[in-house]
C-alpha atoms as a PDB file:
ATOM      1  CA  UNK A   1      16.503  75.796 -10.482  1.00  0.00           C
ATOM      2  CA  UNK A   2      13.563  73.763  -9.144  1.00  0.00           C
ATOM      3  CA  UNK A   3      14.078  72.077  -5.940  1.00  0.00           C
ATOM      4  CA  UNK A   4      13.187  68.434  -5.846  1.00  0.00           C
ATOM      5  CA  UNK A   5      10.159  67.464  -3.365  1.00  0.00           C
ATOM      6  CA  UNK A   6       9.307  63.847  -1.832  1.00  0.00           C
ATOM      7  CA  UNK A   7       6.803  62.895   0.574  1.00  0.00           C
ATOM      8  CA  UNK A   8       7.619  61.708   3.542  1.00  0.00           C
ATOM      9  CA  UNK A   9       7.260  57.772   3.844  1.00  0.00           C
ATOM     10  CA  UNK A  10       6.262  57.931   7.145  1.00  0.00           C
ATOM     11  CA  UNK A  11       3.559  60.723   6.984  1.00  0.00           C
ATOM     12  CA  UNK A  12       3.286  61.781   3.410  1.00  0.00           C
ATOM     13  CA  UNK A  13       3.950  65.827   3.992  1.00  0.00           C
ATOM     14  CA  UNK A  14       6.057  66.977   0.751  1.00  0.00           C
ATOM     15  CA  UNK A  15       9.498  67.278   1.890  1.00  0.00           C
ATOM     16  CA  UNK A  16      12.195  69.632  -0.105  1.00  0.00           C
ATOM     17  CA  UNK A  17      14.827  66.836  -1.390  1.00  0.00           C
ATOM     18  CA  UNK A  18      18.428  68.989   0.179  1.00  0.00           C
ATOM     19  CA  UNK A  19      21.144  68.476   1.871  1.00  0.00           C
ATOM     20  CA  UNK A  20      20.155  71.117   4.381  1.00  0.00           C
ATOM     21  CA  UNK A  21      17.243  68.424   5.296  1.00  0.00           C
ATOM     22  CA  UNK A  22      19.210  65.987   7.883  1.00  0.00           C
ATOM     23  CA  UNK A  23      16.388  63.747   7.974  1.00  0.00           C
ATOM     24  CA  UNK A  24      15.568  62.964   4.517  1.00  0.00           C
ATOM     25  CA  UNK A  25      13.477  61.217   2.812  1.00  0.00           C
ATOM     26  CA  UNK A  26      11.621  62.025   6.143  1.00  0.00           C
ATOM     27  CA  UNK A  27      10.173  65.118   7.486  1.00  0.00           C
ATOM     28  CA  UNK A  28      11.214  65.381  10.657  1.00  0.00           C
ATOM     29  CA  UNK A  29      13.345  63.491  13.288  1.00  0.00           C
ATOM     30  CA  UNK A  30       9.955  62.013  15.233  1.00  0.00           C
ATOM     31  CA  UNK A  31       9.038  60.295  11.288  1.00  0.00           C
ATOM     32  CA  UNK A  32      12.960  58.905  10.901  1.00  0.00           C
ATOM     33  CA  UNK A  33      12.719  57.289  14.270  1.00  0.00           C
ATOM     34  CA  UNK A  34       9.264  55.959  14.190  1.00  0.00           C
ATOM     35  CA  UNK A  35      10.156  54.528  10.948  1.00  0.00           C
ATOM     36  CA  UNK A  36      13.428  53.064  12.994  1.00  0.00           C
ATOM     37  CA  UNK A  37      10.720  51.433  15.401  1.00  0.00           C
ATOM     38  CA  UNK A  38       8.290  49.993  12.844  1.00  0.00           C
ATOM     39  CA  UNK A  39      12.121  48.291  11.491  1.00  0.00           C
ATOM     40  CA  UNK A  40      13.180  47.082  15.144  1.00  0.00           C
ATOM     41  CA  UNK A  41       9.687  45.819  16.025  1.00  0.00           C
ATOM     42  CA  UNK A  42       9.690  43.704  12.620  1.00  0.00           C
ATOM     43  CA  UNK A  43       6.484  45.165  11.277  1.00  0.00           C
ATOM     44  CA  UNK A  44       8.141  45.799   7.786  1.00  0.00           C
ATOM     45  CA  UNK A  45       8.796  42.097   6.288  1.00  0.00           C
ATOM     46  CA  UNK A  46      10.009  40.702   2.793  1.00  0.00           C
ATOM     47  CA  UNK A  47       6.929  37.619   2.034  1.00  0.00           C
ATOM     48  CA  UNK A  48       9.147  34.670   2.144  1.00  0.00           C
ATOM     49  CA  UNK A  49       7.744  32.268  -0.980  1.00  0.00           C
ATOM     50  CA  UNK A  50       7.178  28.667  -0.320  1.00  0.00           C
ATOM     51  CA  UNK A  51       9.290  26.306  -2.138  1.00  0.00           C
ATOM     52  CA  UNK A  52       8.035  23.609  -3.857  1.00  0.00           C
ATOM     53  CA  UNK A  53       9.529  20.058  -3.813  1.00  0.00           C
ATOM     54  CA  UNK A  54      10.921  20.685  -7.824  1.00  0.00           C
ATOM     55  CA  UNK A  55      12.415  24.113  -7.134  1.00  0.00           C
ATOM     56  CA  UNK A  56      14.478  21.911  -4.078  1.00  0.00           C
ATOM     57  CA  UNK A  57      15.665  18.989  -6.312  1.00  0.00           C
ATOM     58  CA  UNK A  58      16.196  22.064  -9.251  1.00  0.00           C
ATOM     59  CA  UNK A  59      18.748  23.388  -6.816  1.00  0.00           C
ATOM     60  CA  UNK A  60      20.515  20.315  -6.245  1.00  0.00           C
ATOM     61  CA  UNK A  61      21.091  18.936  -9.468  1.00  0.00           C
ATOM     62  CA  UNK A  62      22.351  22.904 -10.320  1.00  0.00           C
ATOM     63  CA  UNK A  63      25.097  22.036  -7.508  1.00  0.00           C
END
């Protein structure tokens, strides 16, 4: 059977997809916890879109 490889999201090395791997999708502890930092310092954000005046009185009158 072929075993299922990812690449890290933190580094990009191709990473063997197992349940032997404790850090997975990452490579390596160090990758898991920088990716933990880059969370906790808020460098990894969902864009917030502007609402318009409309979409505002759209949500009110759906109320």
């Amino acid at each position: 059977m072929k075993q299922r490889t990812v690449n890290c999201p933190q580094c990009g090395k191709s990473v063997v997809w197992h349940q032997s791997n404790l850090f997975r999708p990452f490579c390596s502890e160090r990758c898991k916890t920088m990716d933990l930092a880059q969370w906790a310092q808020e460098s990894y954000r969902i864009p917030e879109t502007k609402k318009t005046a409309e979409d505002n009185e759209q949500q009110s009158n759906d109320k």
